[in-house]
C-alpha atoms as a PDB file:
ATOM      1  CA  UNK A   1     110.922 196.055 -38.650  1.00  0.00           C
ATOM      2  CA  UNK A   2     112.007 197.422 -41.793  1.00  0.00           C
ATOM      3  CA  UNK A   3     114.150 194.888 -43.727  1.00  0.00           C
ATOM      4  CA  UNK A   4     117.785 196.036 -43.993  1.00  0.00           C
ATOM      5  CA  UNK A   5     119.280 195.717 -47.717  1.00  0.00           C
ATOM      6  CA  UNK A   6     122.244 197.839 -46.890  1.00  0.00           C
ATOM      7  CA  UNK A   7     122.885 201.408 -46.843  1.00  0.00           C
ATOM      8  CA  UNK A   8     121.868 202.079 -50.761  1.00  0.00           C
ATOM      9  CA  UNK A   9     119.072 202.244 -53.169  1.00  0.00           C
ATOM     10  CA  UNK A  10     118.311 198.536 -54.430  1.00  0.00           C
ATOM     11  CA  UNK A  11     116.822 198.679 -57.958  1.00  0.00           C
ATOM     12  CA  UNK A  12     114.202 195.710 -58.242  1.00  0.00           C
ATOM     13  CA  UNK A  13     114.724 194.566 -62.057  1.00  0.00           C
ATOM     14  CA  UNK A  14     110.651 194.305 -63.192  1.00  0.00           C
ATOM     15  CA  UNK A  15     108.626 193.168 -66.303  1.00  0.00           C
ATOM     16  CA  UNK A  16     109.747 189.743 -66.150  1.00  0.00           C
ATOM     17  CA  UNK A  17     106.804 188.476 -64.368  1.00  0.00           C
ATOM     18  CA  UNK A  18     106.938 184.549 -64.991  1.00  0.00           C
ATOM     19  CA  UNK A  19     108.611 184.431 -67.459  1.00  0.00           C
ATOM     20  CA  UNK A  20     111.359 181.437 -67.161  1.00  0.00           C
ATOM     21  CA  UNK A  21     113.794 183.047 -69.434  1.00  0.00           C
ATOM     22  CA  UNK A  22     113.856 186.355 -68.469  1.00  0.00           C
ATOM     23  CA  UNK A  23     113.949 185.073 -64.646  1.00  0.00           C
ATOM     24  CA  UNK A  24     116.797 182.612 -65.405  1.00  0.00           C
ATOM     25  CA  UNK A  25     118.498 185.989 -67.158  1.00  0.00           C
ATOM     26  CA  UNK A  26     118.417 187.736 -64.259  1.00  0.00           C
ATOM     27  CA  UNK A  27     120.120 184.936 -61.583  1.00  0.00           C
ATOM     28  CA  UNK A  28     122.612 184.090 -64.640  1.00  0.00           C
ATOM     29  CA  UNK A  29     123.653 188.296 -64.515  1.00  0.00           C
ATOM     30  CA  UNK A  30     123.405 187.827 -60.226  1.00  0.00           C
ATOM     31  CA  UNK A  31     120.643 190.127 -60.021  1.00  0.00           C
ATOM     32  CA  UNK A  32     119.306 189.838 -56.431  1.00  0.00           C
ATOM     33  CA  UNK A  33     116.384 191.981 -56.252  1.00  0.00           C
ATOM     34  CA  UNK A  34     113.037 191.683 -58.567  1.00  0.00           C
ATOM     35  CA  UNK A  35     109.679 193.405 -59.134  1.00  0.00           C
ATOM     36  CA  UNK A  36     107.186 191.177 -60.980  1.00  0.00           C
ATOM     37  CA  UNK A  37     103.018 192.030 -61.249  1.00  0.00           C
ATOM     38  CA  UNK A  38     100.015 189.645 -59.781  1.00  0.00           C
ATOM     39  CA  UNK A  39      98.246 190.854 -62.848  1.00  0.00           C
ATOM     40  CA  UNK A  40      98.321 187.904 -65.242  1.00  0.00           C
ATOM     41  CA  UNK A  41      97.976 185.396 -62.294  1.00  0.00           C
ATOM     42  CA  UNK A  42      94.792 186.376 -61.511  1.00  0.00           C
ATOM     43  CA  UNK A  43      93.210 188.701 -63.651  1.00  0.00           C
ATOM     44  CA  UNK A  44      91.189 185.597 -65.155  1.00  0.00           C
ATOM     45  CA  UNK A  45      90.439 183.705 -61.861  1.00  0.00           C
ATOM     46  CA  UNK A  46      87.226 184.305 -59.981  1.00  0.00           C
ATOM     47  CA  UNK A  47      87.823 183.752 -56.026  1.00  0.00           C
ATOM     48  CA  UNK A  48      86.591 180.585 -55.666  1.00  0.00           C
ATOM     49  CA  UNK A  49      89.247 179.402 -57.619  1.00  0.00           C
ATOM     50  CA  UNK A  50      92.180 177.669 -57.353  1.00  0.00           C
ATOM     51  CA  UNK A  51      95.391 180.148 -57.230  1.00  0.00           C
ATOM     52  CA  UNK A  52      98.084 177.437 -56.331  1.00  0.00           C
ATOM     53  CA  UNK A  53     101.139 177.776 -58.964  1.00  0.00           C
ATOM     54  CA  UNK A  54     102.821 173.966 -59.918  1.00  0.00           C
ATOM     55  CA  UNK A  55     105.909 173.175 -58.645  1.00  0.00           C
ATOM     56  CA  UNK A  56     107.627 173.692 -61.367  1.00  0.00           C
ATOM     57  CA  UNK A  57     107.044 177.267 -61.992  1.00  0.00           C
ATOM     58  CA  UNK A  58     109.548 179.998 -61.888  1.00  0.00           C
ATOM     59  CA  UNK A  59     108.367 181.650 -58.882  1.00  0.00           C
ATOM     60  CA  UNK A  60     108.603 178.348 -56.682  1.00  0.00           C
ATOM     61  CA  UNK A  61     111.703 176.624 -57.792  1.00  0.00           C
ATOM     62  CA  UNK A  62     114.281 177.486 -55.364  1.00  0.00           C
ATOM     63  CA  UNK A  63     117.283 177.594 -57.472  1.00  0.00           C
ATOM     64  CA  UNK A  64     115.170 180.957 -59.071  1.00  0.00           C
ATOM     65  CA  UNK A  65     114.965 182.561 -55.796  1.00  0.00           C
ATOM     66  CA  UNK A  66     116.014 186.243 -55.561  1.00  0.00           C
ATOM     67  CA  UNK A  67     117.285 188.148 -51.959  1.00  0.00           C
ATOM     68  CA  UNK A  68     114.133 190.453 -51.962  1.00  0.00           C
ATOM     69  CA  UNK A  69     110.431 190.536 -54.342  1.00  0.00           C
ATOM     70  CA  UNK A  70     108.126 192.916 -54.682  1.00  0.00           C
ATOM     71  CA  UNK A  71     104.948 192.118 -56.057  1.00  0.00           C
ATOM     72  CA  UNK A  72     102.484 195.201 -57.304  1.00  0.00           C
ATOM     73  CA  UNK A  73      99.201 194.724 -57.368  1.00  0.00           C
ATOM     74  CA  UNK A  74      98.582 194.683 -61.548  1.00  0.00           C
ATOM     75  CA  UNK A  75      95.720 197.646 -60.514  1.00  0.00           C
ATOM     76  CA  UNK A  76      97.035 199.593 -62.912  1.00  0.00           C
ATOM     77  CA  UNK A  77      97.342 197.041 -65.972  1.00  0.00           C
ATOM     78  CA  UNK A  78      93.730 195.849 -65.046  1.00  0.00           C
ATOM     79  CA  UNK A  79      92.906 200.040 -65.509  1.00  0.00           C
ATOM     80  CA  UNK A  80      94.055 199.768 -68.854  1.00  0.00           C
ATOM     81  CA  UNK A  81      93.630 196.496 -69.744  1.00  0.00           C
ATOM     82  CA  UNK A  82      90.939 194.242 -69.050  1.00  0.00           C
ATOM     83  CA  UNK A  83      88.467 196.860 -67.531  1.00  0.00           C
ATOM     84  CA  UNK A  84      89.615 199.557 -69.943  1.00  0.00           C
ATOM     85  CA  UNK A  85      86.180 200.600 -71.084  1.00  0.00           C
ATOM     86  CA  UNK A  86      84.652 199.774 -67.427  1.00  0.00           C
ATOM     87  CA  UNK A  87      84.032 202.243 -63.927  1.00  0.00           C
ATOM     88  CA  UNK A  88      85.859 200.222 -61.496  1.00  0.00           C
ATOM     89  CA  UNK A  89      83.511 199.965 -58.127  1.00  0.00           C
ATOM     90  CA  UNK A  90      84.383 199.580 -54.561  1.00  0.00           C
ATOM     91  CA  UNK A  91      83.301 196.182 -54.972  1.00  0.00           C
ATOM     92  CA  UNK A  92      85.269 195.360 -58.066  1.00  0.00           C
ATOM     93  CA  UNK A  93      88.756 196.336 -56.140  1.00  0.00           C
ATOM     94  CA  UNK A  94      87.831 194.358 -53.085  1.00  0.00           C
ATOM     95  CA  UNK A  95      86.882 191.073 -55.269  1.00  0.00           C
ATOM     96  CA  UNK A  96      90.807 191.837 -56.912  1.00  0.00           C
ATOM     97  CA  UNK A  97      92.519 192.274 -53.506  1.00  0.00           C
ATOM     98  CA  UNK A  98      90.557 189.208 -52.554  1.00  0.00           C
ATOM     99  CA  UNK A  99      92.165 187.502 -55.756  1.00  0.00           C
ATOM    100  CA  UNK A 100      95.697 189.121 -54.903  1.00  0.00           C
ATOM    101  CA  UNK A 101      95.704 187.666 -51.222  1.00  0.00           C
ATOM    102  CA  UNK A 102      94.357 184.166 -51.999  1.00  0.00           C
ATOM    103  CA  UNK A 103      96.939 183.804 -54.647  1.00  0.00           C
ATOM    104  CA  UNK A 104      99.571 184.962 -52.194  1.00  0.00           C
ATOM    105  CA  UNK A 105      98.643 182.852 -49.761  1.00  0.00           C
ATOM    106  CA  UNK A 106      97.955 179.843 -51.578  1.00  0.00           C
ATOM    107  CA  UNK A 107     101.736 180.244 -52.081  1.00  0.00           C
ATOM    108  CA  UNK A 108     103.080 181.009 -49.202  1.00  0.00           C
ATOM    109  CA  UNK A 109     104.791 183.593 -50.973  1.00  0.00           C
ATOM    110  CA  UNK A 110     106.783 185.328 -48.718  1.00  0.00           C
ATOM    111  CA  UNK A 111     107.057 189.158 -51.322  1.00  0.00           C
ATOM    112  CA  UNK A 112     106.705 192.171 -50.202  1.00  0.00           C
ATOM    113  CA  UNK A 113     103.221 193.056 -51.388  1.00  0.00           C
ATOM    114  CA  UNK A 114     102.018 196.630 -53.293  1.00  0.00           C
ATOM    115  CA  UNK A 115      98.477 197.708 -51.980  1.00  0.00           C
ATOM    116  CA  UNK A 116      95.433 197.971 -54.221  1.00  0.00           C
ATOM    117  CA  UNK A 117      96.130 202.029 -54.224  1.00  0.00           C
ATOM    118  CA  UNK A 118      92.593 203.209 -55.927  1.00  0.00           C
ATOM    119  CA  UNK A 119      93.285 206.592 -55.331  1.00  0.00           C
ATOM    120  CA  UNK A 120      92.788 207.299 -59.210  1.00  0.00           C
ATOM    121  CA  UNK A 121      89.973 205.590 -59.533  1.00  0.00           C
ATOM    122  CA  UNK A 122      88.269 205.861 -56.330  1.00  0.00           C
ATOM    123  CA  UNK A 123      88.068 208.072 -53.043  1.00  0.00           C
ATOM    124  CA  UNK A 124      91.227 208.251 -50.780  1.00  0.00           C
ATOM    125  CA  UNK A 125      88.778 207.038 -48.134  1.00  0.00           C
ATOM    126  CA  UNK A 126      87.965 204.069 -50.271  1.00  0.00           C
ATOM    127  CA  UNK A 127      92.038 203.490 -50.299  1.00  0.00           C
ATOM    128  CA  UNK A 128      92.238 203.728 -46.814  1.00  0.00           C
ATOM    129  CA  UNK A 129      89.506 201.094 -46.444  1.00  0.00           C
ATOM    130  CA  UNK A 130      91.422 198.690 -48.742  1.00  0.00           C
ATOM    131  CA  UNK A 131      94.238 199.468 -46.924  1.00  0.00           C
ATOM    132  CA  UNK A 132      93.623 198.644 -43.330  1.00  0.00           C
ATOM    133  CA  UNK A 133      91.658 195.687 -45.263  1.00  0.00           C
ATOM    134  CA  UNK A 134      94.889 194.212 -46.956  1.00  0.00           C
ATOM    135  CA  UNK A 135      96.597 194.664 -43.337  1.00  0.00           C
ATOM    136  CA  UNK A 136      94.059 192.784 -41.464  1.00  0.00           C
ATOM    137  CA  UNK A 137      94.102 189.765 -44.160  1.00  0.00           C
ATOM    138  CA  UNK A 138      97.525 189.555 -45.451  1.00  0.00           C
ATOM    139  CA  UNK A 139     100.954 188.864 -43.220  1.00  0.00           C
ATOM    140  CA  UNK A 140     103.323 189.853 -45.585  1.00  0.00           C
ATOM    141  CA  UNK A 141     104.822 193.447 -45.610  1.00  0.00           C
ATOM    142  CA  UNK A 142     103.103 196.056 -47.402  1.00  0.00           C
ATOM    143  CA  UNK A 143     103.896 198.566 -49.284  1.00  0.00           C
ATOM    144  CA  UNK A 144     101.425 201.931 -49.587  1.00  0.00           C
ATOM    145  CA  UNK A 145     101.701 203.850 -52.128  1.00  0.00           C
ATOM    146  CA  UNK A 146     101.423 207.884 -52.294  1.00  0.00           C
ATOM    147  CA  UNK A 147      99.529 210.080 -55.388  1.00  0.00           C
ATOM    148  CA  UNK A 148      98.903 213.314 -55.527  1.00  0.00           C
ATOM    149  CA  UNK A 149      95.212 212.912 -55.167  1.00  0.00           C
ATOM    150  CA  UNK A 150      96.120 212.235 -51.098  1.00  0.00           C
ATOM    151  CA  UNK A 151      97.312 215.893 -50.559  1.00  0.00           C
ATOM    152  CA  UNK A 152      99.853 217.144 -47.526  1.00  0.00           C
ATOM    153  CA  UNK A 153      97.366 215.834 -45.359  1.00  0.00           C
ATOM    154  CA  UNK A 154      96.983 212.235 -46.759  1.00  0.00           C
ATOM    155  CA  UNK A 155     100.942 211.567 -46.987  1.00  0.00           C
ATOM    156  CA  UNK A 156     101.410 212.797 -43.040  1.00  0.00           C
ATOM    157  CA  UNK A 157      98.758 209.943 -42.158  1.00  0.00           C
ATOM    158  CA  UNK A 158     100.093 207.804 -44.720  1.00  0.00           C
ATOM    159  CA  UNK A 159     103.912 207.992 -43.098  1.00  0.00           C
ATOM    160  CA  UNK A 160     102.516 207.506 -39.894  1.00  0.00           C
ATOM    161  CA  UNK A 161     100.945 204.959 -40.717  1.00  0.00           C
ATOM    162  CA  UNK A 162     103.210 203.000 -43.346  1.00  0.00           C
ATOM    163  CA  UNK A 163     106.493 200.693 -42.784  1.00  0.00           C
ATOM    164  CA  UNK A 164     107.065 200.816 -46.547  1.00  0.00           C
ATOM    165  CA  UNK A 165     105.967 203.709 -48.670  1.00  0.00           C
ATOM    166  CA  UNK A 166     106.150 204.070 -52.589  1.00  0.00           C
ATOM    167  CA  UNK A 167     106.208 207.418 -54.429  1.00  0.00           C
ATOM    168  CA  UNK A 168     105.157 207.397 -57.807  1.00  0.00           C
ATOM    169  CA  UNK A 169     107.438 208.767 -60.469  1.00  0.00           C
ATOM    170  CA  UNK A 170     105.624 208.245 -63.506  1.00  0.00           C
ATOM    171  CA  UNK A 171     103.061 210.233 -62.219  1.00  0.00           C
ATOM    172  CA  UNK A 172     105.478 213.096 -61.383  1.00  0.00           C
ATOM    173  CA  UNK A 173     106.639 213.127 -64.183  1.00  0.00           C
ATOM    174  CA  UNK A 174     103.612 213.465 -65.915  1.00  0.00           C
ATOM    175  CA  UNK A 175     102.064 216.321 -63.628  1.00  0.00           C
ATOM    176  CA  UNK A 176     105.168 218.259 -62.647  1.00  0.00           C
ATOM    177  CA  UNK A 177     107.298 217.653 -66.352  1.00  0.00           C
ATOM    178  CA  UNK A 178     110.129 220.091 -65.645  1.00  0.00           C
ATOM    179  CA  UNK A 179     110.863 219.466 -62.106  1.00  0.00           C
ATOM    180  CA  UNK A 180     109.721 215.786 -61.607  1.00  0.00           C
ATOM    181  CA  UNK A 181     113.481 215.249 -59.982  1.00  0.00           C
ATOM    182  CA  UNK A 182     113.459 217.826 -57.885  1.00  0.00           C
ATOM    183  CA  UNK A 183     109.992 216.954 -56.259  1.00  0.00           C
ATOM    184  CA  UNK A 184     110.843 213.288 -55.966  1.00  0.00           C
ATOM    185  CA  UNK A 185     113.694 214.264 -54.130  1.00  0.00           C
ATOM    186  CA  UNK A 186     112.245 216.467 -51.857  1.00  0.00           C
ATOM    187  CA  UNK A 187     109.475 214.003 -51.383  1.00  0.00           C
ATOM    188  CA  UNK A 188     111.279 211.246 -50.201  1.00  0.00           C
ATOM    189  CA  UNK A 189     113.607 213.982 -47.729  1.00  0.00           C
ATOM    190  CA  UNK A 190     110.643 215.097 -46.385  1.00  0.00           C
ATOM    191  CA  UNK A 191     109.082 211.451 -46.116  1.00  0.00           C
ATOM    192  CA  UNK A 192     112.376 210.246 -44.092  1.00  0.00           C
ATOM    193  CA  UNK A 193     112.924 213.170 -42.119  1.00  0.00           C
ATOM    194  CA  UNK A 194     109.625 212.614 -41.048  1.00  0.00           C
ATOM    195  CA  UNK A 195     109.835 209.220 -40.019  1.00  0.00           C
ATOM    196  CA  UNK A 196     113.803 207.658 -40.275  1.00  0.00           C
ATOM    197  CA  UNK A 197     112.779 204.289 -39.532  1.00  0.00           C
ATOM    198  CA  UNK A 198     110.510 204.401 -42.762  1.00  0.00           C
ATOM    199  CA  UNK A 199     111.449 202.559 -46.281  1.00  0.00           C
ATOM    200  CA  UNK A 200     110.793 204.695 -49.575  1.00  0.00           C
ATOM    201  CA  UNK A 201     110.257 203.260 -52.933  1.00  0.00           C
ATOM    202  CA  UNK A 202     110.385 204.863 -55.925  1.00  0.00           C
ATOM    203  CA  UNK A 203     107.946 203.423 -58.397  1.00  0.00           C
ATOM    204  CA  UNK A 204     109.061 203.465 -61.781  1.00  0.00           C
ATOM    205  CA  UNK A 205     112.714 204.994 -61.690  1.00  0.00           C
ATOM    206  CA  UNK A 206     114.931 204.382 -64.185  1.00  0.00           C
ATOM    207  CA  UNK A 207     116.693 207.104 -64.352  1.00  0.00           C
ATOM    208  CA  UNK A 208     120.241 207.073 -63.508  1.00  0.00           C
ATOM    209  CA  UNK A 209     120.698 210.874 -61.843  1.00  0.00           C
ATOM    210  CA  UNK A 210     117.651 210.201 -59.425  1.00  0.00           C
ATOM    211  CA  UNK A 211     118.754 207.138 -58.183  1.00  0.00           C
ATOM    212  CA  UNK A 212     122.147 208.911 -57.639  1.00  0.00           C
ATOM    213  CA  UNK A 213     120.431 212.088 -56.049  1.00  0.00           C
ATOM    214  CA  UNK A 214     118.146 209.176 -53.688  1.00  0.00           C
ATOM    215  CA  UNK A 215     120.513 206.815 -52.961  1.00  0.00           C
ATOM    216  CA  UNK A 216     119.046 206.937 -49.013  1.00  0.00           C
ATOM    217  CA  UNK A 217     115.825 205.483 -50.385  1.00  0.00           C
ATOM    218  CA  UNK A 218     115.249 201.896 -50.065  1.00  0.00           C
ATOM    219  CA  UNK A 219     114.081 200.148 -53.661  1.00  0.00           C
ATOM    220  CA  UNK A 220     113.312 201.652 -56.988  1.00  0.00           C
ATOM    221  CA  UNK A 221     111.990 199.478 -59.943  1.00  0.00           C
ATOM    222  CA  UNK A 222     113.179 199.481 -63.621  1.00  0.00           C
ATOM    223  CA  UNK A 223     111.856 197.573 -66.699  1.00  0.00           C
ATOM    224  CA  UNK A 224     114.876 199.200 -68.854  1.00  0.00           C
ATOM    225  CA  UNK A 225     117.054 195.928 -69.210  1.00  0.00           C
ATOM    226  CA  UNK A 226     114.416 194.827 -71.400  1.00  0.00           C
ATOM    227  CA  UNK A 227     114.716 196.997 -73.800  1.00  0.00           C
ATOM    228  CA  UNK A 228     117.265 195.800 -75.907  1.00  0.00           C
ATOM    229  CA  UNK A 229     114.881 192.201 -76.105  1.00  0.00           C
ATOM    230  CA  UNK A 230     111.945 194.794 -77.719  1.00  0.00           C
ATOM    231  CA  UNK A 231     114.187 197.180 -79.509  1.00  0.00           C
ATOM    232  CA  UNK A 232     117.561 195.693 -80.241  1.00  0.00           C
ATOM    233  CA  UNK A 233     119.365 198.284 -78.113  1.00  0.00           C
ATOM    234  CA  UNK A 234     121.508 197.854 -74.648  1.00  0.00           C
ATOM    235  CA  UNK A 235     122.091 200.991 -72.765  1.00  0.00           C
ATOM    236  CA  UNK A 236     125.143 201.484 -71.194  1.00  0.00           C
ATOM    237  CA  UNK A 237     127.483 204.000 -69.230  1.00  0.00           C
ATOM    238  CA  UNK A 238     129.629 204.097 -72.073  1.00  0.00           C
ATOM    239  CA  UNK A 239     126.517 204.655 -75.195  1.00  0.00           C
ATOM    240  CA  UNK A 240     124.173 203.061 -77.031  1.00  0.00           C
ATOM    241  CA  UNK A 241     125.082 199.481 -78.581  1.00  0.00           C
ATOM    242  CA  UNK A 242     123.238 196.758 -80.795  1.00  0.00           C
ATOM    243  CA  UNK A 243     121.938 193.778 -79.076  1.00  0.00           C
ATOM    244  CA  UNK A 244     124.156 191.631 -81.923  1.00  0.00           C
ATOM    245  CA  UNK A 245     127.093 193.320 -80.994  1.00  0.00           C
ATOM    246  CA  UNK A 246     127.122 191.746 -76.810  1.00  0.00           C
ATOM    247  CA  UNK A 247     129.813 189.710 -76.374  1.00  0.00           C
ATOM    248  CA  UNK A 248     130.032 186.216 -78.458  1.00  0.00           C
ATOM    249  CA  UNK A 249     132.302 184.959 -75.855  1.00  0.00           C
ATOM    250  CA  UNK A 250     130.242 186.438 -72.601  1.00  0.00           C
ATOM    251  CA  UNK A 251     126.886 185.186 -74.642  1.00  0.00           C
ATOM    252  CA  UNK A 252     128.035 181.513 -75.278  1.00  0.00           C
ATOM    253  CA  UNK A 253     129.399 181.221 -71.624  1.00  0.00           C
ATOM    254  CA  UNK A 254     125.471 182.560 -70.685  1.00  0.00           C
ATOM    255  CA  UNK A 255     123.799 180.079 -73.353  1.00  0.00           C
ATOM    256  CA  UNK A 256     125.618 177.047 -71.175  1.00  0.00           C
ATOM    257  CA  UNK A 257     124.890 177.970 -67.845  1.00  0.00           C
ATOM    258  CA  UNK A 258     121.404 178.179 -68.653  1.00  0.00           C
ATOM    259  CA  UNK A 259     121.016 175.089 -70.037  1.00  0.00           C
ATOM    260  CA  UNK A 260     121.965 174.323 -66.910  1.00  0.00           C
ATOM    261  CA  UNK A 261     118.548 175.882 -65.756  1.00  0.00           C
ATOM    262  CA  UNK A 262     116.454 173.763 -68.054  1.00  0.00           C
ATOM    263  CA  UNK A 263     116.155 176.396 -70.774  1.00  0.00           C
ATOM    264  CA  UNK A 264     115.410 175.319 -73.573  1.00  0.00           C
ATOM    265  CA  UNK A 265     117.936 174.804 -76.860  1.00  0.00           C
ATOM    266  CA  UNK A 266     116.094 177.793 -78.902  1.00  0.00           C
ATOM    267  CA  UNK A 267     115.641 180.007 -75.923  1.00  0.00           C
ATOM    268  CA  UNK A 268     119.268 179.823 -74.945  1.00  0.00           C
ATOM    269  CA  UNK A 269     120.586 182.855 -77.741  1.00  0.00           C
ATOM    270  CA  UNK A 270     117.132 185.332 -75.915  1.00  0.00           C
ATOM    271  CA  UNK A 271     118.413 184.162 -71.994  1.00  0.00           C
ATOM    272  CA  UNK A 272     121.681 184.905 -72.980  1.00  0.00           C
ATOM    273  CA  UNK A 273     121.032 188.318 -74.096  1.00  0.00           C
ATOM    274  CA  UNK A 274     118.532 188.667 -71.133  1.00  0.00           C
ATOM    275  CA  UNK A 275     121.501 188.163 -68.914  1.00  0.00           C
ATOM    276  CA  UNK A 276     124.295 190.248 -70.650  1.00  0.00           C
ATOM    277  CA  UNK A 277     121.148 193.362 -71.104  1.00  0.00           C
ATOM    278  CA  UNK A 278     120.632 192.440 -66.831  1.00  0.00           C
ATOM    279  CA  UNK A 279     124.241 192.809 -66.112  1.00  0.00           C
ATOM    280  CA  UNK A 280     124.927 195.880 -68.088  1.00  0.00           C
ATOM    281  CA  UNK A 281     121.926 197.606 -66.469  1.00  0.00           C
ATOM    282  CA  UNK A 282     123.022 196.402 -63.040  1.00  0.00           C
ATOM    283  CA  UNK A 283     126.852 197.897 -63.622  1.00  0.00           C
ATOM    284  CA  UNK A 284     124.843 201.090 -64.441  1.00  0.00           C
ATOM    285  CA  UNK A 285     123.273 200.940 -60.965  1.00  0.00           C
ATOM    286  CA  UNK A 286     125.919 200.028 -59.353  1.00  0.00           C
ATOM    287  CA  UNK A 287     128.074 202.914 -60.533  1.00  0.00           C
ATOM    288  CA  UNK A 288     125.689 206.048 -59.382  1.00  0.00           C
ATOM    289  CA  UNK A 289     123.953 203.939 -56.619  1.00  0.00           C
ATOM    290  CA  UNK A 290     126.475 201.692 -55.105  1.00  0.00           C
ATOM    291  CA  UNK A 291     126.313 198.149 -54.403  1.00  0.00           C
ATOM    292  CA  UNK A 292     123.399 196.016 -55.683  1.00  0.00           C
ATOM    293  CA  UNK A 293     124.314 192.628 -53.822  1.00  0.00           C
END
């Protein structure tokens, strides 16, 4: 059963990984949704190790619990990071699904997991092998994700077959520049009138129109509220403004309640701003795609 988050577009606040700032940021601004990657929790680890997080971290502490996770597979940031300069086998994307599941299980993380979708890399067969893999092994809900490299063909079996599917709009918007909106949108039409029952994802979506012009899909992700922590700037409805200019009164209320958290005295000012950058980003949503509670 698909889960029900209301009758709008969620946007799943990503980059923040675990990251106790940034996470405490996020419940201080009421953000209920997050996207995080497995990546750095087990690109390291072979499978016969141990995955199991301490209590203490982020992702298990209870008071840093969000309404609905998504956690993507890091297949990507493995492609162009740690295996870069190597051909990625079969084999190698089975021993990091292996890695993926153990450390979700170890858990008992309950996240809505991303597939290992090697369509890039490898065949679409070899994805569909992973795929009914990852369903066999793994209880959580899955989300499958559709390229271009799966043709009309591949995305009719893939809505039959999927509770939970993801388009990719970084890749659209790479292949089809000038009408990357457009296609998304008719995309995820076609997807649902296809199959109502069906949840749609837009990977990568930050941008405000197509949210607006999808607000029937289910989740989007968006690393933008971090970009005033890497470039000084907030984004807003009303303009552009400096990171120093955020509210001293808003900022010092922020600083407090996290200290609440367990943040530490010279990480309070960064949490602060983490917060005030989460909440103008979510007012942003909010305002083209309705409610994010």
């Amino acid at each position: 059963m698909p889960f029900l988050f209301g009758n709008n577009i969620k946007i799943h606040f990503a980059g923040s990984d675990n990251v106790f700032n940034s996470i405490v940021g996020l419940k201080l601004a009421d953000v209920n949704y997050r996207l995080y990657t497995c990546y750095p929790f087990i690109v390291n680890k072979k499978k016969t190790d141990d995955f199991t997080l301490k209590s203490d971290a982020p992702m298990m502490r209870k008071d840093l619990q969000f309404k609905h996770v998504i956690q993507d597979s890091g297949l990507f940031t493995l492609m162009f990071g740690a295996a870069k300069d190597k051909q990625l086998t079969y084999d190698d994307l089975v021993d990091w699904q292996d890695k993926l599941l153990k450390f979700t299980n170890s858990n008992d993380l309950q996240q809505t997991c991303v597939e290992v979708d090697c369509q890039k890399v490898l065949s679409t067969e070899d994805a569909w092998k992973l795929r009914y893999r990852m369903r066999d092994k793994l209880k959580n809900r899955q989300i499958n994700v559709f390229h271009k490299e799966d043709g009309r063909k591949g995305l009719d079996r893939l809505i039959e077959f999927a509770e939970y599917i993801a388009i990719s709009v970084p890749e659209l918007r790479i292949t089809n520049p000038k009408t990357f909106r457009e296609d998304t949108h008719r995309l995820a039409w076609y997807i649902k009138n296809k199959k109502p029952e069906i949840d749609i994802h837009l990977l990568g979506c930050t941008d405000l129109k197509m949210l607006k012009q999808n607000k029937f899909c289910t989740s989007a992700d968006s690393t933008s509220w971090l970009a005033p922590l890497q470039f000084g700037i907030s984004r807003t409805s009303k303009g552009n403004m400096h990171i120093n200019y955020h509210n001293k009164e808003i900022r010092q209320q922020y600083m407090e309640q996290a200290r609440l958290f367990g943040v530490k005295e010279k990480s309070l000012p960064r949490t602060a701003d983490c917060a005030i950058s989460a909440l103008l980003n979510k007012l942003d949503y909010q305002s083209v795609a309705g409610s994010q509670d």
